[in-house]
PDB file of N, CA and C in Angstrom:
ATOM      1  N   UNK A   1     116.727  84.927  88.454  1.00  0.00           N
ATOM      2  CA  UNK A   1     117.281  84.819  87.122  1.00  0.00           C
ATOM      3  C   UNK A   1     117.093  83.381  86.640  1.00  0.00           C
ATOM      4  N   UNK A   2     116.393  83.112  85.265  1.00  0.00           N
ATOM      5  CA  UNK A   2     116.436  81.684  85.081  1.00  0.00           C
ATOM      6  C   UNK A   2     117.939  81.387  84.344  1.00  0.00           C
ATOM      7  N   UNK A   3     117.708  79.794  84.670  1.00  0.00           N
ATOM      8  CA  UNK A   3     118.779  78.946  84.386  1.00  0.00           C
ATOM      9  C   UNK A   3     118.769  78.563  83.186  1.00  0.00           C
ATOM     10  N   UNK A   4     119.786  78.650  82.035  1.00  0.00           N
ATOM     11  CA  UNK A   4     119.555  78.080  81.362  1.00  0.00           C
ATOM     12  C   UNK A   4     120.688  77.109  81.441  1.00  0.00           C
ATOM     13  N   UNK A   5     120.124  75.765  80.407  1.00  0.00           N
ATOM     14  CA  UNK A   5     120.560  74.280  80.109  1.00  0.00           C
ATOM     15  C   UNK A   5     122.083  74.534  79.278  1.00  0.00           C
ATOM     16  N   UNK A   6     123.503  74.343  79.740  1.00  0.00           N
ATOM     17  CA  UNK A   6     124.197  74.777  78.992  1.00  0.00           C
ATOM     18  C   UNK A   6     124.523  73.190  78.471  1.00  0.00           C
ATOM     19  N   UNK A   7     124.998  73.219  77.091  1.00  0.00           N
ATOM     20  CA  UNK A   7     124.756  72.641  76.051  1.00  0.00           C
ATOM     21  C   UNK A   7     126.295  71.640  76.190  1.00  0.00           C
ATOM     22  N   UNK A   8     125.767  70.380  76.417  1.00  0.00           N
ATOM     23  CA  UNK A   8     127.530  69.816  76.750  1.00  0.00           C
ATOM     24  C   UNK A   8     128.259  69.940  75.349  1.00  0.00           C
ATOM     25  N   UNK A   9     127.951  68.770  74.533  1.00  0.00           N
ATOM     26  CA  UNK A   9     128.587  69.017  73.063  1.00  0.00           C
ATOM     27  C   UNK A   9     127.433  69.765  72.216  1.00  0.00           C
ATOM     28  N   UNK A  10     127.941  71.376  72.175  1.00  0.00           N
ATOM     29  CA  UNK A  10     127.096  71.925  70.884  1.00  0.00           C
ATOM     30  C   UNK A  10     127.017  71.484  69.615  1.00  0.00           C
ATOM     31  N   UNK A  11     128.203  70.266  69.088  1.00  0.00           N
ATOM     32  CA  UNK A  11     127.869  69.797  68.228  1.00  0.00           C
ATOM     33  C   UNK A  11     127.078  69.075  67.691  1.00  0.00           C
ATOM     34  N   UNK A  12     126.546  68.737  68.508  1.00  0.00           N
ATOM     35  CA  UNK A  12     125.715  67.456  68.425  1.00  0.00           C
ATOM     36  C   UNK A  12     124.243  67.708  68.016  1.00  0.00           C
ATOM     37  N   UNK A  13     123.981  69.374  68.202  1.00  0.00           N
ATOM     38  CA  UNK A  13     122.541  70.295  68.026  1.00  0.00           C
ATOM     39  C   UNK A  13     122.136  69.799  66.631  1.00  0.00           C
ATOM     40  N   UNK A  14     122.897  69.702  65.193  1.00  0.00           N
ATOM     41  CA  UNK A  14     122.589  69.495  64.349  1.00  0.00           C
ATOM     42  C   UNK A  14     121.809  67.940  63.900  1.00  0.00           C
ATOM     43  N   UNK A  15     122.658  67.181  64.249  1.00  0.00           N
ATOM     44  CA  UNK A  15     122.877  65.483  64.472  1.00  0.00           C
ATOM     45  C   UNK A  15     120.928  65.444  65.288  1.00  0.00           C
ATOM     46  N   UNK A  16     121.207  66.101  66.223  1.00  0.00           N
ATOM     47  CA  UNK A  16     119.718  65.968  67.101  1.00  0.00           C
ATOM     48  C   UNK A  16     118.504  66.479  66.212  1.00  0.00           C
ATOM     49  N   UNK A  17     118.875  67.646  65.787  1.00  0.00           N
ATOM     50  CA  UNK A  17     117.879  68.084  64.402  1.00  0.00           C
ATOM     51  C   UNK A  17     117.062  67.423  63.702  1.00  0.00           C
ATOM     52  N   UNK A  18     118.165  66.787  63.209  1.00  0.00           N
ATOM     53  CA  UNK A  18     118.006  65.612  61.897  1.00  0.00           C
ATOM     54  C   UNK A  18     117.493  64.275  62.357  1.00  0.00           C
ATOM     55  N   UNK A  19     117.609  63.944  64.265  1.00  0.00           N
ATOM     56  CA  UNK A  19     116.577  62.974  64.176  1.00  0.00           C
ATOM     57  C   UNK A  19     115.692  62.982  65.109  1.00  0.00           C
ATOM     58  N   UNK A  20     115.492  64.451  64.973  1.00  0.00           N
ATOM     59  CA  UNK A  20     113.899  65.001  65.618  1.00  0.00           C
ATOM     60  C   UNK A  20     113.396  64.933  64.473  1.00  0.00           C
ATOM     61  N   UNK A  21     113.623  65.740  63.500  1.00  0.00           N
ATOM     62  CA  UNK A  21     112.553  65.854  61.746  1.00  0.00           C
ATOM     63  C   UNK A  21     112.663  64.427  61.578  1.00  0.00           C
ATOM     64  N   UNK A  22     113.795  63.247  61.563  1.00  0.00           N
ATOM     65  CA  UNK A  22     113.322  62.168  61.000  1.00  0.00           C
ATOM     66  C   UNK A  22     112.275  61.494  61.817  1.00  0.00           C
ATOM     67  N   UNK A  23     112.336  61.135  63.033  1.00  0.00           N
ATOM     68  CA  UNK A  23     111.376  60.883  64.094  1.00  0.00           C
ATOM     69  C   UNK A  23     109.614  61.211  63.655  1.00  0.00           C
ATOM     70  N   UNK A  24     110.033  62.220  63.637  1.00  0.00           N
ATOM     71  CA  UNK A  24     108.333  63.033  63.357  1.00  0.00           C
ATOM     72  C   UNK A  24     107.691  62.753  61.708  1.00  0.00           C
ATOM     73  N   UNK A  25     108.913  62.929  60.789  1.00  0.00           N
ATOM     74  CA  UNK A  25     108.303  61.658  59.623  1.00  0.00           C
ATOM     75  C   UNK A  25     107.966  60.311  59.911  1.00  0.00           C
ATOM     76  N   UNK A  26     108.686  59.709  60.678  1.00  0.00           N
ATOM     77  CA  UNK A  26     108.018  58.106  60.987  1.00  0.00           C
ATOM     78  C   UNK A  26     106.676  58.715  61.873  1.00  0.00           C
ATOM     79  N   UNK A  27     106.324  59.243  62.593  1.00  0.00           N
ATOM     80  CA  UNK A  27     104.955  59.411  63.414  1.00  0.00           C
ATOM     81  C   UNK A  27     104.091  60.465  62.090  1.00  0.00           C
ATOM     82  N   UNK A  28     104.274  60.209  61.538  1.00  0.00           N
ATOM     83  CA  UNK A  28     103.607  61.364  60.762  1.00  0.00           C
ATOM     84  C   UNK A  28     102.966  62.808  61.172  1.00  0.00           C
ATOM     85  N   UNK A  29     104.030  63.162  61.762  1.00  0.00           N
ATOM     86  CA  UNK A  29     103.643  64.844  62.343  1.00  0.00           C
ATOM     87  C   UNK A  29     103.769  65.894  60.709  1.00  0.00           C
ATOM     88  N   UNK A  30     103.026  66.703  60.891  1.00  0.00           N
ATOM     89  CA  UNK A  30     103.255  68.066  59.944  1.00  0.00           C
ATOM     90  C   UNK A  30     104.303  68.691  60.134  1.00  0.00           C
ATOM     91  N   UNK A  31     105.555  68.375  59.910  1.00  0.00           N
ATOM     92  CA  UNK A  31     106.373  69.172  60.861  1.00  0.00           C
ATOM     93  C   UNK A  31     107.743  69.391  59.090  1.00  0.00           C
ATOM     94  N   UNK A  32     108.167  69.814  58.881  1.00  0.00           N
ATOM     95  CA  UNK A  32     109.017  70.401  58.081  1.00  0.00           C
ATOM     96  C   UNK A  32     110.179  71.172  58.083  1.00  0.00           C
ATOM     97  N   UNK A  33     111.367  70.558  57.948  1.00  0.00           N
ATOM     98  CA  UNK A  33     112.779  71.995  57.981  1.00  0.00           C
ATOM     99  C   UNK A  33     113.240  72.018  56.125  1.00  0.00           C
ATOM    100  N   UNK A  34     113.690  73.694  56.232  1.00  0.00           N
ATOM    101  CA  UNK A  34     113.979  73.501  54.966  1.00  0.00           C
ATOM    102  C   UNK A  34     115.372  72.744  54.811  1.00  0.00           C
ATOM    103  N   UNK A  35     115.076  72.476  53.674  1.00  0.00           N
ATOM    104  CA  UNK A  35     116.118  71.573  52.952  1.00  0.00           C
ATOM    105  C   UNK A  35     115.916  70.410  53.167  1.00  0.00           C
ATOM    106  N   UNK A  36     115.624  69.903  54.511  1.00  0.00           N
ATOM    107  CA  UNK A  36     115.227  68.596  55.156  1.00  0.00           C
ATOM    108  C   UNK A  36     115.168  67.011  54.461  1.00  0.00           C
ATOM    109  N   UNK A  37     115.961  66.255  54.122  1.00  0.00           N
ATOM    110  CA  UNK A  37     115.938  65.232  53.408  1.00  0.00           C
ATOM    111  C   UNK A  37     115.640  64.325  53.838  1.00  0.00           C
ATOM    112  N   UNK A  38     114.128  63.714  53.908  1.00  0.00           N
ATOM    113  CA  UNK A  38     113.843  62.132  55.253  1.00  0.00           C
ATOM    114  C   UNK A  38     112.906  61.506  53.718  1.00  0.00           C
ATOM    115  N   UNK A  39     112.482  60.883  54.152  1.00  0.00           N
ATOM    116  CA  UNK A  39     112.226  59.377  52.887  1.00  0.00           C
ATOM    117  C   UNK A  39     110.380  60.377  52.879  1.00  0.00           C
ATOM    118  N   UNK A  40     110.144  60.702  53.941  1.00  0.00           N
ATOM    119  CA  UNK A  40     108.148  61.076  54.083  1.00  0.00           C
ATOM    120  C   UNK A  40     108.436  62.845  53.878  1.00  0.00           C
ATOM    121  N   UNK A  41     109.575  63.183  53.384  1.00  0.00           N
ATOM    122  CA  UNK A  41     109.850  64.728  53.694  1.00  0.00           C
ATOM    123  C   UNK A  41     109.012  65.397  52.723  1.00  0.00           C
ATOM    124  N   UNK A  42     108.178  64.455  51.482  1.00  0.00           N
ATOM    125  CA  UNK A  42     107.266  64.637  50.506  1.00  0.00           C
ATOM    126  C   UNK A  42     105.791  65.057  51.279  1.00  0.00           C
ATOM    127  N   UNK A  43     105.332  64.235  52.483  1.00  0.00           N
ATOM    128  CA  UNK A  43     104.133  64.490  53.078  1.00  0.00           C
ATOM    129  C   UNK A  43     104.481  65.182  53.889  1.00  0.00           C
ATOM    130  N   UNK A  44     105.305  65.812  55.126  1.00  0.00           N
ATOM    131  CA  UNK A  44     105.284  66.909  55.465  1.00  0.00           C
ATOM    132  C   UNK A  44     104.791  68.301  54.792  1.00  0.00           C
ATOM    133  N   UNK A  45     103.950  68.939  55.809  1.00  0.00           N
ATOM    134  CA  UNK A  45     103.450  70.040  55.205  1.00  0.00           C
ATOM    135  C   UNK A  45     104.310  71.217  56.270  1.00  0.00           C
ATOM    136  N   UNK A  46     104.722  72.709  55.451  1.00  0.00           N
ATOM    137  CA  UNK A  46     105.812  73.901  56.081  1.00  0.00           C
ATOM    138  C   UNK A  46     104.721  74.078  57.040  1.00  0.00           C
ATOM    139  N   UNK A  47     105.595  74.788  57.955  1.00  0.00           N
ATOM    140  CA  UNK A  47     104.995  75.502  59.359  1.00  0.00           C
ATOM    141  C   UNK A  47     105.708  76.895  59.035  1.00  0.00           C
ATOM    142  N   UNK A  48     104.612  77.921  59.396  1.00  0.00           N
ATOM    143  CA  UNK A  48     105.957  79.501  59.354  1.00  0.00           C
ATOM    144  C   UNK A  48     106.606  79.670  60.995  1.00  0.00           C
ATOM    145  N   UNK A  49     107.289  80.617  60.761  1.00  0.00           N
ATOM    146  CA  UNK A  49     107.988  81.160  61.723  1.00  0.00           C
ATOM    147  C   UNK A  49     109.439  80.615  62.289  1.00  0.00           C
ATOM    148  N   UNK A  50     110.018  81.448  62.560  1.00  0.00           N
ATOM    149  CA  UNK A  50     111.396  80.520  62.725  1.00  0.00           C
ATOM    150  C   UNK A  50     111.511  80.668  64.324  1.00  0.00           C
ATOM    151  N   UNK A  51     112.040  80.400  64.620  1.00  0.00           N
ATOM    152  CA  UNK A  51     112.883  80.360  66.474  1.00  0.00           C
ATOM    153  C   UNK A  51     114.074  80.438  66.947  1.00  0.00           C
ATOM    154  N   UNK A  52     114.356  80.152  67.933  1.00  0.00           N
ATOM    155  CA  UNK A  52     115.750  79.711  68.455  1.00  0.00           C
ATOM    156  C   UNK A  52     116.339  78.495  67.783  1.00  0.00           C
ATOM    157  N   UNK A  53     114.982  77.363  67.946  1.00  0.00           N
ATOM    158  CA  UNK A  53     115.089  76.189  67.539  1.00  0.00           C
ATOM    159  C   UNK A  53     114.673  75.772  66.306  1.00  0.00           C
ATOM    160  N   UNK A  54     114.527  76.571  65.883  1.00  0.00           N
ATOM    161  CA  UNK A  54     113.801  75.992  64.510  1.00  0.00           C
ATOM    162  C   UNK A  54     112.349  76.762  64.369  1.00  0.00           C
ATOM    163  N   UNK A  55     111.779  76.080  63.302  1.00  0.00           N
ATOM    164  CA  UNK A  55     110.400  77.131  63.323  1.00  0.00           C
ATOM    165  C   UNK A  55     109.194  76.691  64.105  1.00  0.00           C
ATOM    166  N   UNK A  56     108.804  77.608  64.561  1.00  0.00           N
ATOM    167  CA  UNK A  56     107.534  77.328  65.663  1.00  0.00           C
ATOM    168  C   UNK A  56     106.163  76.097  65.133  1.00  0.00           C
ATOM    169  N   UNK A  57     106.127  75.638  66.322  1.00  0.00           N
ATOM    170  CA  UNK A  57     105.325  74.362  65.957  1.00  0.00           C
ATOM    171  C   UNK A  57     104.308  74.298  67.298  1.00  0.00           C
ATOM    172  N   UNK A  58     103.589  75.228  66.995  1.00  0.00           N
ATOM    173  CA  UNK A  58     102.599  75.723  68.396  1.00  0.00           C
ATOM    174  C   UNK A  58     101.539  75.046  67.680  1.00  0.00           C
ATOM    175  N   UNK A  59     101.776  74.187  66.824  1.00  0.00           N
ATOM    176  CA  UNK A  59     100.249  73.627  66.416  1.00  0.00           C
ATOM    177  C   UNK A  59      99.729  72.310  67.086  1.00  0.00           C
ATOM    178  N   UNK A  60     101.276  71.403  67.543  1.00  0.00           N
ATOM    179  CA  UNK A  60     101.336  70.189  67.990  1.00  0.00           C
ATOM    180  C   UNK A  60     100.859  70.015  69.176  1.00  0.00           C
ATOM    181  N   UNK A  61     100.361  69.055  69.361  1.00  0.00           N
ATOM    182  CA  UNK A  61      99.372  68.866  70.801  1.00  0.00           C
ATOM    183  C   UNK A  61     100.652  68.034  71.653  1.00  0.00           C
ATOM    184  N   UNK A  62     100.570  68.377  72.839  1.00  0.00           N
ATOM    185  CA  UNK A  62     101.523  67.994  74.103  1.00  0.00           C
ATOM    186  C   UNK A  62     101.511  66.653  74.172  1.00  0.00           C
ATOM    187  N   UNK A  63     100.507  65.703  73.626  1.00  0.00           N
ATOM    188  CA  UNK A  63     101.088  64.362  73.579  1.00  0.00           C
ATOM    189  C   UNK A  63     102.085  64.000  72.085  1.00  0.00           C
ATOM    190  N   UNK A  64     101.633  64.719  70.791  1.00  0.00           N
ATOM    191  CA  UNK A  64     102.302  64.723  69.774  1.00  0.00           C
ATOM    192  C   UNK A  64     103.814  64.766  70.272  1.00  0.00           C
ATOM    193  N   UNK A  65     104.393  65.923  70.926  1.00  0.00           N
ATOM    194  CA  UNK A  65     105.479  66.470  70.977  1.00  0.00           C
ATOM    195  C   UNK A  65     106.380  65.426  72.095  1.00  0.00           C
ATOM    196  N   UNK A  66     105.206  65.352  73.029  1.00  0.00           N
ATOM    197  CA  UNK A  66     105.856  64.188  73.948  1.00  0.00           C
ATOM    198  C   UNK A  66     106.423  62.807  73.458  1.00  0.00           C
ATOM    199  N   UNK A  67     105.489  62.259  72.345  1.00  0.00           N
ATOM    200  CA  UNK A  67     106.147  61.412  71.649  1.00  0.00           C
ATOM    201  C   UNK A  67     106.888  61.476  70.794  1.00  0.00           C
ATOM    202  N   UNK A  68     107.263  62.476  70.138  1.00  0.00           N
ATOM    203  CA  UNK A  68     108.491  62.786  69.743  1.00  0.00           C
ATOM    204  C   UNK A  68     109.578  63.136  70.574  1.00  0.00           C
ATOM    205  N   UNK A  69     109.362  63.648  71.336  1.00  0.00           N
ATOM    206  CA  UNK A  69     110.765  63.060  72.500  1.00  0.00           C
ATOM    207  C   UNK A  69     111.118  61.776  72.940  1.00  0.00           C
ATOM    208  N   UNK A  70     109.707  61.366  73.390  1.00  0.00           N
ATOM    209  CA  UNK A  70     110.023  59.622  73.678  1.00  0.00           C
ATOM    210  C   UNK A  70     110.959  58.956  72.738  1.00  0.00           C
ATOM    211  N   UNK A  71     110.491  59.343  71.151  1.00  0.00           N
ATOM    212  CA  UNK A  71     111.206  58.660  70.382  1.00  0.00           C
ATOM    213  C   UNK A  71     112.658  59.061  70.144  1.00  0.00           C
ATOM    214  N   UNK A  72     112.832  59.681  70.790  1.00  0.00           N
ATOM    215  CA  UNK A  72     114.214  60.721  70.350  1.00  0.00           C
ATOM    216  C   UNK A  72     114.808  59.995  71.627  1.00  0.00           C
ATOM    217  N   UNK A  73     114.477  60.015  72.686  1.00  0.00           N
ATOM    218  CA  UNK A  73     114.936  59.370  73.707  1.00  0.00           C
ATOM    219  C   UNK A  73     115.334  57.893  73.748  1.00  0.00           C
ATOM    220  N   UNK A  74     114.441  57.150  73.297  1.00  0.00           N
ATOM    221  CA  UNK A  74     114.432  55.713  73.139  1.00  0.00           C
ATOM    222  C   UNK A  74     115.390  55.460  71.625  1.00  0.00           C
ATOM    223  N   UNK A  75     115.811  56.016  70.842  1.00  0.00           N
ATOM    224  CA  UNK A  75     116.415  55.867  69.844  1.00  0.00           C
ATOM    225  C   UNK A  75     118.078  56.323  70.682  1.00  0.00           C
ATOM    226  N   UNK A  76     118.247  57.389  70.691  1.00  0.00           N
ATOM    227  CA  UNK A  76     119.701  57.647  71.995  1.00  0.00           C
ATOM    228  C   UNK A  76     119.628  56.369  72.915  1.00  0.00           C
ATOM    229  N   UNK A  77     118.934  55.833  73.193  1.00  0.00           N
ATOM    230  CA  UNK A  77     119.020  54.704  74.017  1.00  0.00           C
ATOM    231  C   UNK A  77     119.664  53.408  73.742  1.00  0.00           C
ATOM    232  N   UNK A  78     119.097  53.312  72.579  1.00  0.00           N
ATOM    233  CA  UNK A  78     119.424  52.039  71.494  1.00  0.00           C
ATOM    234  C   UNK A  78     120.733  51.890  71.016  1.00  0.00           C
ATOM    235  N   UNK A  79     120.810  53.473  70.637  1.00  0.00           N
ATOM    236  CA  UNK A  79     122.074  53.767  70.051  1.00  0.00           C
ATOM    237  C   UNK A  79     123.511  53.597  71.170  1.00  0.00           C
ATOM    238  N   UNK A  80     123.157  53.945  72.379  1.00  0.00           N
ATOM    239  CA  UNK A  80     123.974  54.220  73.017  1.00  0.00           C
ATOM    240  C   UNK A  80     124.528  52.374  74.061  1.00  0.00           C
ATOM    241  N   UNK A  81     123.442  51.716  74.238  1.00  0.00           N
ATOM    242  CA  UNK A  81     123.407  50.250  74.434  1.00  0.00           C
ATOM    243  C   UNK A  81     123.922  49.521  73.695  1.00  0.00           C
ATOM    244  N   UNK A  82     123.884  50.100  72.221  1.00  0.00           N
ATOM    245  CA  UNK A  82     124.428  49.056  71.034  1.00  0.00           C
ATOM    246  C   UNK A  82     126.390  49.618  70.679  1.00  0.00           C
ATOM    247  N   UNK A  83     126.291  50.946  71.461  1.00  0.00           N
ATOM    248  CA  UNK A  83     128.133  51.363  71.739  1.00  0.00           C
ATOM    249  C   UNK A  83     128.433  50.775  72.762  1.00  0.00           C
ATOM    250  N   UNK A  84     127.818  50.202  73.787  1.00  0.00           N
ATOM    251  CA  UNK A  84     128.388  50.420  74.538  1.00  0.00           C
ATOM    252  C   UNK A  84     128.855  48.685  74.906  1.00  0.00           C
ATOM    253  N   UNK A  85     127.712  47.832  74.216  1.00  0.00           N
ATOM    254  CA  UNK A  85     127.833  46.685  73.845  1.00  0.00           C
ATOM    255  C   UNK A  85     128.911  46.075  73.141  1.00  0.00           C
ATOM    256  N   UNK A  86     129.271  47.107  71.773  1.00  0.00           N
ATOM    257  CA  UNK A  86     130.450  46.480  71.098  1.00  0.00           C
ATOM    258  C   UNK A  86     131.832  46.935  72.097  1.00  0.00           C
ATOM    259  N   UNK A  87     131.894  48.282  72.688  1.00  0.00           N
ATOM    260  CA  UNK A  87     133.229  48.128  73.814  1.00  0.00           C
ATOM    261  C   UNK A  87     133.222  47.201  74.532  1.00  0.00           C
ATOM    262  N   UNK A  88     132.223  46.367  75.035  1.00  0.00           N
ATOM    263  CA  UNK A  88     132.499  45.188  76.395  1.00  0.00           C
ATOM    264  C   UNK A  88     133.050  43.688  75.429  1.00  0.00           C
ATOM    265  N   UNK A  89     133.087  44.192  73.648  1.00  0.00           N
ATOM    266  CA  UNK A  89     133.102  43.028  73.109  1.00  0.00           C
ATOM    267  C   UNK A  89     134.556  42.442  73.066  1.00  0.00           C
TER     268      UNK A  89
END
């Protein structure tokens, strides 16, 4: 039976959303959610299909996507160094 990843704060799914699509406007990926409000949300071009996660993006090549995690990663990073900085203050 696979495992799935249970989700510590589900709240946070949205928040992550919003800076995966913003992420992928700064790298200039094709990548699009509706409604989606980012500063490049003009040069994004739609993708169809929807998902679990959003709509399918089987177009992106495995380093594309990888760096959009990197950046998603390294931004939680920043963010989380620069909290954790002002508590030791």
């Amino acid at each position: 039976m696979p495992r799935r990843r249970r989700q510590l704060v589900p709240e946070a799914r949205p928040m992550l959303d919003l800076m995966k699509y913003e992420i992928a406007a700064e790298l200039g990926m094709p990548i699009a959610q509706a409604g989606f409000d980012a500063e490049f949300a003009g040069e994004l071009g739609g993708s169809g299909g929807s998902g679990r996660s959003g709509p399918y993006m089987g177009f992106l090549t495995a380093r594309e996507t990888g760096a959009l995690g990197g950046g998603i990663v390294k931004r939680l990073l920043v963010q989380a160094e620069a909290e954790t900085a002002q508590v030791l203050r």
